[in-house]
PDB file of N, CA and C in Angstrom:
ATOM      1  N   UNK A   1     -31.237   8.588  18.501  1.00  0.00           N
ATOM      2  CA  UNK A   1     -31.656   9.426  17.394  1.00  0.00           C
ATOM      3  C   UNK A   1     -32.995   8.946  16.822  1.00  0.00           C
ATOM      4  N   UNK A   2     -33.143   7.772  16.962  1.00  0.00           N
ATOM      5  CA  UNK A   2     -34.258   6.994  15.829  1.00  0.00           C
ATOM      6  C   UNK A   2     -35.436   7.916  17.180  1.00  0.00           C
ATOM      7  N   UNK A   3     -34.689   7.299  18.212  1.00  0.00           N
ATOM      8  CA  UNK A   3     -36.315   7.380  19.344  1.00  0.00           C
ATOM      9  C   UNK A   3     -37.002   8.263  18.967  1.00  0.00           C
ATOM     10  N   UNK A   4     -35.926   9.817  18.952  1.00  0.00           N
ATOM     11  CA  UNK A   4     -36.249  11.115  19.011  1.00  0.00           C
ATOM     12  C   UNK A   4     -36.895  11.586  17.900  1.00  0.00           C
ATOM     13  N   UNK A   5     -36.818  10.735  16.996  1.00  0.00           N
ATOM     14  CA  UNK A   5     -37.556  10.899  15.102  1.00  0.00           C
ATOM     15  C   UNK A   5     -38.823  10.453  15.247  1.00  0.00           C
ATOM     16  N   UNK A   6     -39.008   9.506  16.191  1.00  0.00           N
ATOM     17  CA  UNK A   6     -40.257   8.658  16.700  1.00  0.00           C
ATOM     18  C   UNK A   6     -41.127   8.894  17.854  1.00  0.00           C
ATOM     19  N   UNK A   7     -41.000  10.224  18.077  1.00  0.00           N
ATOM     20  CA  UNK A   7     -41.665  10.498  19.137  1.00  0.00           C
ATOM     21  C   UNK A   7     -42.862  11.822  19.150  1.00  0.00           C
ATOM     22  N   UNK A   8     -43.936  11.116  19.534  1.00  0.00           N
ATOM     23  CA  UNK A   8     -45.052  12.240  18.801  1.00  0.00           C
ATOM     24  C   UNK A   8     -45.173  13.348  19.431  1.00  0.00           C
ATOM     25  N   UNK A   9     -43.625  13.919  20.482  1.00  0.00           N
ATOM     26  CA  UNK A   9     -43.656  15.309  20.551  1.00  0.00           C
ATOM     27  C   UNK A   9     -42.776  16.067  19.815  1.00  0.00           C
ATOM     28  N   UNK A  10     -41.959  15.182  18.937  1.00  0.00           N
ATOM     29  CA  UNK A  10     -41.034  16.026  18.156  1.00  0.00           C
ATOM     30  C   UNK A  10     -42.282  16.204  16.551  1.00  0.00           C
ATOM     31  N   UNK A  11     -43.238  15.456  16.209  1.00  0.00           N
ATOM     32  CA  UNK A  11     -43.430  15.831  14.980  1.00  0.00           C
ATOM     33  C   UNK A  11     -45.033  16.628  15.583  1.00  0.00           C
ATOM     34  N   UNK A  12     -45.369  17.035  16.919  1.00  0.00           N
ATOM     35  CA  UNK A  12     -45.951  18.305  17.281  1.00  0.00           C
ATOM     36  C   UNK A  12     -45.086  19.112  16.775  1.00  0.00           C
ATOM     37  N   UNK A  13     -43.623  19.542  17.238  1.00  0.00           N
ATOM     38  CA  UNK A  13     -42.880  20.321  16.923  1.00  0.00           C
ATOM     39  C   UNK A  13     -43.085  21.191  15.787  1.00  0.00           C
ATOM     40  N   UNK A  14     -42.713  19.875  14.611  1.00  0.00           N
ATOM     41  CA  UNK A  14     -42.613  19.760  13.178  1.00  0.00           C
ATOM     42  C   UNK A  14     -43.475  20.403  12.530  1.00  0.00           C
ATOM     43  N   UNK A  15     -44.483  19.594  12.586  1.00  0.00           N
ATOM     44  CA  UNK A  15     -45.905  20.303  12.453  1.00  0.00           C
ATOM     45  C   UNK A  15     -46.329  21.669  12.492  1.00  0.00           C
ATOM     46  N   UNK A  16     -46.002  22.065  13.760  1.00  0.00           N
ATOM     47  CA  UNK A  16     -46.355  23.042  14.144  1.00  0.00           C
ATOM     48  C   UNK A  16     -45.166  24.332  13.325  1.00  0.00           C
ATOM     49  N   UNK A  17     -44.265  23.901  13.130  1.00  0.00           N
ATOM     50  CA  UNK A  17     -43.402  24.387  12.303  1.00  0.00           C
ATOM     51  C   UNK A  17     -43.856  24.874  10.765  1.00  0.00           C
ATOM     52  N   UNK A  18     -44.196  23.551  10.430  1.00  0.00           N
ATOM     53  CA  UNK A  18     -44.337  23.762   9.122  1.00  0.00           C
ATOM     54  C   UNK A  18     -45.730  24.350   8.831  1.00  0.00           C
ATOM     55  N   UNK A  19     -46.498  24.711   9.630  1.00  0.00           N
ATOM     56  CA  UNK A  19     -48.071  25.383   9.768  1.00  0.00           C
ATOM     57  C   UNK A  19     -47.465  26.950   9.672  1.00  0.00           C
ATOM     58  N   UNK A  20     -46.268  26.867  10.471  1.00  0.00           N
ATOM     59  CA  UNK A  20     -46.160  28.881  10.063  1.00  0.00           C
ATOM     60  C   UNK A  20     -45.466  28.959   8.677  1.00  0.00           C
ATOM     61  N   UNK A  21     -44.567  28.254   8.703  1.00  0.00           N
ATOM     62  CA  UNK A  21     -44.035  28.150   7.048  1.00  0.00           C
ATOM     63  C   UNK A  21     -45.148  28.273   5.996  1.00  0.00           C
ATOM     64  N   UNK A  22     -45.872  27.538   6.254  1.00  0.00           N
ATOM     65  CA  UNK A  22     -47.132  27.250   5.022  1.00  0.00           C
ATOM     66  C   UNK A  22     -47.714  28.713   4.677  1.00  0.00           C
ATOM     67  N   UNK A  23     -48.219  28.774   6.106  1.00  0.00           N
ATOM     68  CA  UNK A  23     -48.534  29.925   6.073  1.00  0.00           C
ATOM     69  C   UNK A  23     -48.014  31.206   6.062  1.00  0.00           C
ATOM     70  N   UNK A  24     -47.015  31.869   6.188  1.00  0.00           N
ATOM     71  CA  UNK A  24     -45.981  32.551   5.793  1.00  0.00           C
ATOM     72  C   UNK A  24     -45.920  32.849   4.391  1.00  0.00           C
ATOM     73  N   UNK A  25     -45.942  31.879   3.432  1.00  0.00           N
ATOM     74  CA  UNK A  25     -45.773  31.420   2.294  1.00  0.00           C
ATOM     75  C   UNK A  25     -47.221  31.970   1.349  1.00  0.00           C
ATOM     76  N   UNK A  26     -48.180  31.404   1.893  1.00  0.00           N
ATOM     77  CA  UNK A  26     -49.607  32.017   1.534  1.00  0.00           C
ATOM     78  C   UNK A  26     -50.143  33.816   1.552  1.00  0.00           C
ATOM     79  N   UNK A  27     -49.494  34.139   3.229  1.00  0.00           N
ATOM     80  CA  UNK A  27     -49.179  35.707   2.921  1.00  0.00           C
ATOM     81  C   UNK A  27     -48.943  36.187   2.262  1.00  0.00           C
ATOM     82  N   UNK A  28     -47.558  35.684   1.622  1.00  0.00           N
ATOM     83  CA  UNK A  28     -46.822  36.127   0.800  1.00  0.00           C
ATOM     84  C   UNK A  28     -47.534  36.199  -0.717  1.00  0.00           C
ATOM     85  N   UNK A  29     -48.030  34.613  -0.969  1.00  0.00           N
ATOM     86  CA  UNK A  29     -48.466  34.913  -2.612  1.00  0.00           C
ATOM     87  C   UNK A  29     -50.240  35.887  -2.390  1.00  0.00           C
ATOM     88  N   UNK A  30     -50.539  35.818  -1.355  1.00  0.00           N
ATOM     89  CA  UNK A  30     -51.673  36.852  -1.530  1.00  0.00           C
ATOM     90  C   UNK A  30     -51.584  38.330  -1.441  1.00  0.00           C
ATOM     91  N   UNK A  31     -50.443  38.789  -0.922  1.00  0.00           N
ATOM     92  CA  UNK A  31     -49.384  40.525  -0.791  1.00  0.00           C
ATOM     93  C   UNK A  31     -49.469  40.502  -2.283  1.00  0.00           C
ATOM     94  N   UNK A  32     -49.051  39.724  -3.319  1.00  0.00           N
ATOM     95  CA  UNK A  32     -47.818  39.574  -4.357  1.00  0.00           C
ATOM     96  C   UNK A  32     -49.149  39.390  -5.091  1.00  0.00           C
ATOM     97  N   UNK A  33     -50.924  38.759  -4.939  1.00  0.00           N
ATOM     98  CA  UNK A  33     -51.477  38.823  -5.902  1.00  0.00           C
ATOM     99  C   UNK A  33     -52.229  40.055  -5.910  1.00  0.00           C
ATOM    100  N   UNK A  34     -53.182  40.165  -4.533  1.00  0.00           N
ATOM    101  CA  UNK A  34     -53.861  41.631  -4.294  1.00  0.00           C
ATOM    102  C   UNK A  34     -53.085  42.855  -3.967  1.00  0.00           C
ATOM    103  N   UNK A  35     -52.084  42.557  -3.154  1.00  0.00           N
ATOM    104  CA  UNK A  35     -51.168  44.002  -2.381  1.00  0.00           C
ATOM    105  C   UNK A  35     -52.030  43.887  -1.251  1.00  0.00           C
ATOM    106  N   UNK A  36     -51.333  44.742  -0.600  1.00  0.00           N
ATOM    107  CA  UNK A  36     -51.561  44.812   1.015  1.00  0.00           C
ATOM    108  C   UNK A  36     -52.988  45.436   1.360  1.00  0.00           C
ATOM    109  N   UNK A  37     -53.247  46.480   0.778  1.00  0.00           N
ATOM    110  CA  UNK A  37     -54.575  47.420   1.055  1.00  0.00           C
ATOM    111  C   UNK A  37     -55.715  45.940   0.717  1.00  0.00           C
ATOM    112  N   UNK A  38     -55.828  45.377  -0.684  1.00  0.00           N
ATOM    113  CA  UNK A  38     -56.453  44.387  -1.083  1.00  0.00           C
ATOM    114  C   UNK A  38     -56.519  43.532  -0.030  1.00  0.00           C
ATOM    115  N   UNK A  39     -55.730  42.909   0.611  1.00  0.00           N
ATOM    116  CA  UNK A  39     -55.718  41.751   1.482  1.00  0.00           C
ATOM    117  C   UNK A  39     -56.017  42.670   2.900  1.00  0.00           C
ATOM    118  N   UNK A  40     -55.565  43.592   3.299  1.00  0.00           N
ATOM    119  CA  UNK A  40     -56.514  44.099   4.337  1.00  0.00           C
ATOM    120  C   UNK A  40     -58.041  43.971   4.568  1.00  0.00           C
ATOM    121  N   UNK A  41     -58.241  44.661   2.863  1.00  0.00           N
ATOM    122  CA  UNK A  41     -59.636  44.843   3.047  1.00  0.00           C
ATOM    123  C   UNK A  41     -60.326  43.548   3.011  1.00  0.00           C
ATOM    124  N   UNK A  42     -59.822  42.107   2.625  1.00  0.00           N
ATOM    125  CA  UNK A  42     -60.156  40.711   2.649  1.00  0.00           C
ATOM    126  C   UNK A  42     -60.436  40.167   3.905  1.00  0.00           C
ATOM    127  N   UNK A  43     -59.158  40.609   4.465  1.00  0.00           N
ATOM    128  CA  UNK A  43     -59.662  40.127   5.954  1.00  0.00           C
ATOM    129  C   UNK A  43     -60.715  40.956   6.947  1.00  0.00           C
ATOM    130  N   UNK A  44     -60.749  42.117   6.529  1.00  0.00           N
ATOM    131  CA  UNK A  44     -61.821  43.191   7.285  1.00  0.00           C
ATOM    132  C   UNK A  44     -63.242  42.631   6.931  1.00  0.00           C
ATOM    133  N   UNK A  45     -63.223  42.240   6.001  1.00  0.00           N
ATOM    134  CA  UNK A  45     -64.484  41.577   5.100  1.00  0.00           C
ATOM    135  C   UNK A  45     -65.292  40.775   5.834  1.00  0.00           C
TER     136      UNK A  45
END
């Protein structure tokens, strides 16, 4: 168990996990501050 906690392809994993979470999360409070049309037009920008 320890190995598998210690091994720098499980916290690629992790990482990489918690990069869509984060981001997921950021979607979300920018929907919830501009709305969708707003954040469209942000990224068209």
């Amino acid at each position: 168990m320890i190995e598998r906690l210690l091994s720098p392809l499980w916290f690629k994993k992790v990482r990489g996990e918690f990069s869509l979470t984060a981001l997921a999360y950021n979607i979300k409070r920018a929907i919830t501050l501009v709305g969708v049309p707003g954040l469209i037009k942000a990224v068209r920008a």
